[in-house]
C-alpha atoms as a PDB file:
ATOM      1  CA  UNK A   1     -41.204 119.131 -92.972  1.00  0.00           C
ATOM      2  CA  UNK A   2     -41.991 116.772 -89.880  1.00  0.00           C
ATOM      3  CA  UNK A   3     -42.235 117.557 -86.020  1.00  0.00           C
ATOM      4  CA  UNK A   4     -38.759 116.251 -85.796  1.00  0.00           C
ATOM      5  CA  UNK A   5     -36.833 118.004 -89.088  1.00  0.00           C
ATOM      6  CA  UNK A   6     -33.711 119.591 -88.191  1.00  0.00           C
ATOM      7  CA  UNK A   7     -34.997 122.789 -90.380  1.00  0.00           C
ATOM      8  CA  UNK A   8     -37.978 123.555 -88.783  1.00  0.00           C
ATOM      9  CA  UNK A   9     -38.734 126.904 -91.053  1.00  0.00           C
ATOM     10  CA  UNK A  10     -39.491 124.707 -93.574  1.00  0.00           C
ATOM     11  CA  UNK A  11     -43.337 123.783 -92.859  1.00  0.00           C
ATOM     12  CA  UNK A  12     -45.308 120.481 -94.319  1.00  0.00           C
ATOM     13  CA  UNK A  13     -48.935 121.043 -93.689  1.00  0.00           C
ATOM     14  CA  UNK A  14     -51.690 118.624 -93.278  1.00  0.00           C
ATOM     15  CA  UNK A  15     -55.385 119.271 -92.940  1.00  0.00           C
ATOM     16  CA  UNK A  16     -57.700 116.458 -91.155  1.00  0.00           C
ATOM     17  CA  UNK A  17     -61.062 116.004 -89.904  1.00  0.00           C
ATOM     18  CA  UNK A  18     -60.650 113.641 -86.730  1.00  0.00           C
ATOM     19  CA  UNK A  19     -62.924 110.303 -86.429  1.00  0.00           C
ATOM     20  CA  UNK A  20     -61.085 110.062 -82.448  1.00  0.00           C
ATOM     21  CA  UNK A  21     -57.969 111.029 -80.595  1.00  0.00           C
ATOM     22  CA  UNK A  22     -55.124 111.468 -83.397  1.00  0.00           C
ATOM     23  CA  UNK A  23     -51.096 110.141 -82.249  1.00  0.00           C
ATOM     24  CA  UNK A  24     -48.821 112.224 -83.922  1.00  0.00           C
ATOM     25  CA  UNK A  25     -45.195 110.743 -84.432  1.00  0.00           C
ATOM     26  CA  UNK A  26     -41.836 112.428 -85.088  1.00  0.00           C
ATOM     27  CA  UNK A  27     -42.275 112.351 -88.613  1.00  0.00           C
ATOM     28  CA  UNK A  28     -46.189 113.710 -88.400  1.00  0.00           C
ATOM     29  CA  UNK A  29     -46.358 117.141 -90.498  1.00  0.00           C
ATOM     30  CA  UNK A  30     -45.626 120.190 -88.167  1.00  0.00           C
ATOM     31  CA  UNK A  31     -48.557 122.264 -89.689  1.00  0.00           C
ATOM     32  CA  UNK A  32     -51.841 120.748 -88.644  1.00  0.00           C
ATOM     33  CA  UNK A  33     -55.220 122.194 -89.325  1.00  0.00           C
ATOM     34  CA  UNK A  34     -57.727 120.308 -87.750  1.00  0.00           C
ATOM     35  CA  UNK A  35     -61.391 119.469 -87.602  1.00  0.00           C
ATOM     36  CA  UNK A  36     -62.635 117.870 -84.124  1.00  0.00           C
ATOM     37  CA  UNK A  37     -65.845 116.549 -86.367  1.00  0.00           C
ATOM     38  CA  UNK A  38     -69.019 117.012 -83.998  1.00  0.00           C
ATOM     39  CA  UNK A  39     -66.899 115.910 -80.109  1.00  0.00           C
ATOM     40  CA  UNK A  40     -64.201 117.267 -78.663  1.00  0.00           C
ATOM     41  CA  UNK A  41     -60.673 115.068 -79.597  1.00  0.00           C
ATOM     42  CA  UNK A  42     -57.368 114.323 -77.800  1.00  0.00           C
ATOM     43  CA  UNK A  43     -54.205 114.804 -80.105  1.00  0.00           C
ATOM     44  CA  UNK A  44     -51.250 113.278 -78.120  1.00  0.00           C
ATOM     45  CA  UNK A  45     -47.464 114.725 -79.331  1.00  0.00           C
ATOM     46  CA  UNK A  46     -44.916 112.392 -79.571  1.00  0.00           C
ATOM     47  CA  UNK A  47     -41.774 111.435 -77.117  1.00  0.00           C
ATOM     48  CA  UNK A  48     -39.043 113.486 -78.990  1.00  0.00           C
ATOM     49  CA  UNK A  49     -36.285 112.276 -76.573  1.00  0.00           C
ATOM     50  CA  UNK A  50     -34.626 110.434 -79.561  1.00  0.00           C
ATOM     51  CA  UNK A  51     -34.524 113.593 -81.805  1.00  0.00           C
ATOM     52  CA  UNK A  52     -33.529 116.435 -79.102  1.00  0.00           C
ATOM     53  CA  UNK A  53     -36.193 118.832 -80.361  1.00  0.00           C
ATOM     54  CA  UNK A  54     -39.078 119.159 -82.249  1.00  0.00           C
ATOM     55  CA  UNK A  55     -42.244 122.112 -83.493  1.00  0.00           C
ATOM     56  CA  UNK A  56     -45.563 121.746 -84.228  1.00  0.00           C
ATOM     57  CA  UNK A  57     -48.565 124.288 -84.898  1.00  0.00           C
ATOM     58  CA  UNK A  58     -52.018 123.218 -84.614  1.00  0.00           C
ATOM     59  CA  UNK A  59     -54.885 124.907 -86.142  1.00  0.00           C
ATOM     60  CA  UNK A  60     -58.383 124.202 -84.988  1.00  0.00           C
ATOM     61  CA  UNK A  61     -60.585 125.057 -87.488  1.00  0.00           C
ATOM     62  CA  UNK A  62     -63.591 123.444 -85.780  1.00  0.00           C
ATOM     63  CA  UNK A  63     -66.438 124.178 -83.642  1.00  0.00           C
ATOM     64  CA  UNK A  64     -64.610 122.010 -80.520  1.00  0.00           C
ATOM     65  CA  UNK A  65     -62.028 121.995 -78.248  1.00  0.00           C
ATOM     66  CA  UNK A  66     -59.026 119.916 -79.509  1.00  0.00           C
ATOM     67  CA  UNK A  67     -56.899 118.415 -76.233  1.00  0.00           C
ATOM     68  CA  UNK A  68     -53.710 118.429 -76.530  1.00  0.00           C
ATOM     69  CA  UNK A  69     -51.442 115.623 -74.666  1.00  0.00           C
ATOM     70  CA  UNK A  70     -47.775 115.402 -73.795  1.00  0.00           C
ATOM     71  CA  UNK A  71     -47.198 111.616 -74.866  1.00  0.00           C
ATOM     72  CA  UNK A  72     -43.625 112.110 -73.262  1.00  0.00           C
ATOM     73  CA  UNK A  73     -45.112 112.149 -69.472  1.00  0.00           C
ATOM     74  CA  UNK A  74     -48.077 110.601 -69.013  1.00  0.00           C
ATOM     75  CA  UNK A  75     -50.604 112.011 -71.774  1.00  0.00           C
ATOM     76  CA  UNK A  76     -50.629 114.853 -69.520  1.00  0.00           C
ATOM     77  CA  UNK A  77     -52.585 118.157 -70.684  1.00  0.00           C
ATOM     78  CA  UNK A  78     -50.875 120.617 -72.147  1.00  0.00           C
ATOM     79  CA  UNK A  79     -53.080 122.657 -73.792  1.00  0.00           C
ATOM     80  CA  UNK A  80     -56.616 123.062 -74.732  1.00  0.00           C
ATOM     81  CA  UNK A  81     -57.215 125.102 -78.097  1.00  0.00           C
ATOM     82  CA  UNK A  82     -60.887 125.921 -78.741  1.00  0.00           C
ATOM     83  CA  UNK A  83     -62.927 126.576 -81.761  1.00  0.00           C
ATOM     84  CA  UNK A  84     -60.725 129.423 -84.258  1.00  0.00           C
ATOM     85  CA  UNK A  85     -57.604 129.287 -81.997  1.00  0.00           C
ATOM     86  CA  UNK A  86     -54.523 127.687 -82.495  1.00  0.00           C
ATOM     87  CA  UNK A  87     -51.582 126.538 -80.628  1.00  0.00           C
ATOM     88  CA  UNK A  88     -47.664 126.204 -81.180  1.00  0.00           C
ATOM     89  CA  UNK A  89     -46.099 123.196 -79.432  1.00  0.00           C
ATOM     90  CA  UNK A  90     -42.244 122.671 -79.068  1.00  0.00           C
ATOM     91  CA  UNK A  91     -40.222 119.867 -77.459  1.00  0.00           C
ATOM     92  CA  UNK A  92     -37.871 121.188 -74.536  1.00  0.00           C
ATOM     93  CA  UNK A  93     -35.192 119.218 -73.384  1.00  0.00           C
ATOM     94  CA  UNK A  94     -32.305 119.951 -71.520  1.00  0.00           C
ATOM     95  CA  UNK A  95     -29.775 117.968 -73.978  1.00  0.00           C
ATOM     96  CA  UNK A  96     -30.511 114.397 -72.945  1.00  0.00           C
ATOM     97  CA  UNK A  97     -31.209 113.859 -69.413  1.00  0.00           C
ATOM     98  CA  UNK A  98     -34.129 113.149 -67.852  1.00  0.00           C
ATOM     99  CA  UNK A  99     -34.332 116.701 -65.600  1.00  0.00           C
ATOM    100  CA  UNK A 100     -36.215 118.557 -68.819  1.00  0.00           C
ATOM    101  CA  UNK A 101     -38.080 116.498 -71.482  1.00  0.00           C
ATOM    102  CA  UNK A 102     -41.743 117.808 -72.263  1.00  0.00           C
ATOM    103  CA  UNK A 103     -43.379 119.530 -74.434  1.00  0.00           C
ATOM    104  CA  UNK A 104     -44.370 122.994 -73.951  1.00  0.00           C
ATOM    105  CA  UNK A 105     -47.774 124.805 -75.627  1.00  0.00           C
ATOM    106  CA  UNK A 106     -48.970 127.856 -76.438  1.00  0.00           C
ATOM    107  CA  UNK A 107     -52.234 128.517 -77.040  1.00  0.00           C
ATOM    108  CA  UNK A 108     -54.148 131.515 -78.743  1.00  0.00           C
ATOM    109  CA  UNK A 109     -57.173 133.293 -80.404  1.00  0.00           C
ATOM    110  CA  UNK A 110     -57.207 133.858 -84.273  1.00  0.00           C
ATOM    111  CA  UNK A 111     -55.564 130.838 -86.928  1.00  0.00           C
END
């Protein structure tokens, strides 16, 4: 399933290793395991205003921290998973206003 699916127990998993900062979209995979290759990477979540809500786990399985962005306000930081963690991201919104519309992130040890 993607970010976005309207079932999101359903998982669609994709495993990369990153060349630079990765853009996820609403229809991006919401299982990610990923490989920050050598540097530390950015991986910027998408604006899920249009879909109301949205999930995503991210696995790093590599030696480096992977940045995680809030591309809803301003790229801002959100959470900063390092080598072996992992972090769940969902989209909170309070129904379509502007008031609450950002991504939320929890990060921990062990993936």
């Amino acid at each position: 399933m993607s970010i976005g699916a309207a079932n999101k127990y359903q998982t669609h998993t994709t495993n990369a290793t990153l060349t630079g900062t990765l853009t996820l979209t609403a229809t991006s995979a919401n299982h990610l395991s990923l490989d920050a290759n050598g540097s530390a990477r950015d991986v910027v979540l998408p604006d899920m205003g249009a879909y109301g809500s949205g999930t995503v786990h991210i696995d790093n399985t590599g030696g480096e921290v992977l940045t995680i962005k809030d591309g809803a306000n301003s790229s801002a930081t959100i959470g900063t998973p390092a080598a072996n963690e992992s972090a769940t991201c969902y989209w909170a919104s309070d129904g379509g206003s502007t008031v609450v519309a950002n991504w939320i992130c929890v990060v921990g040890a062990a993936n």
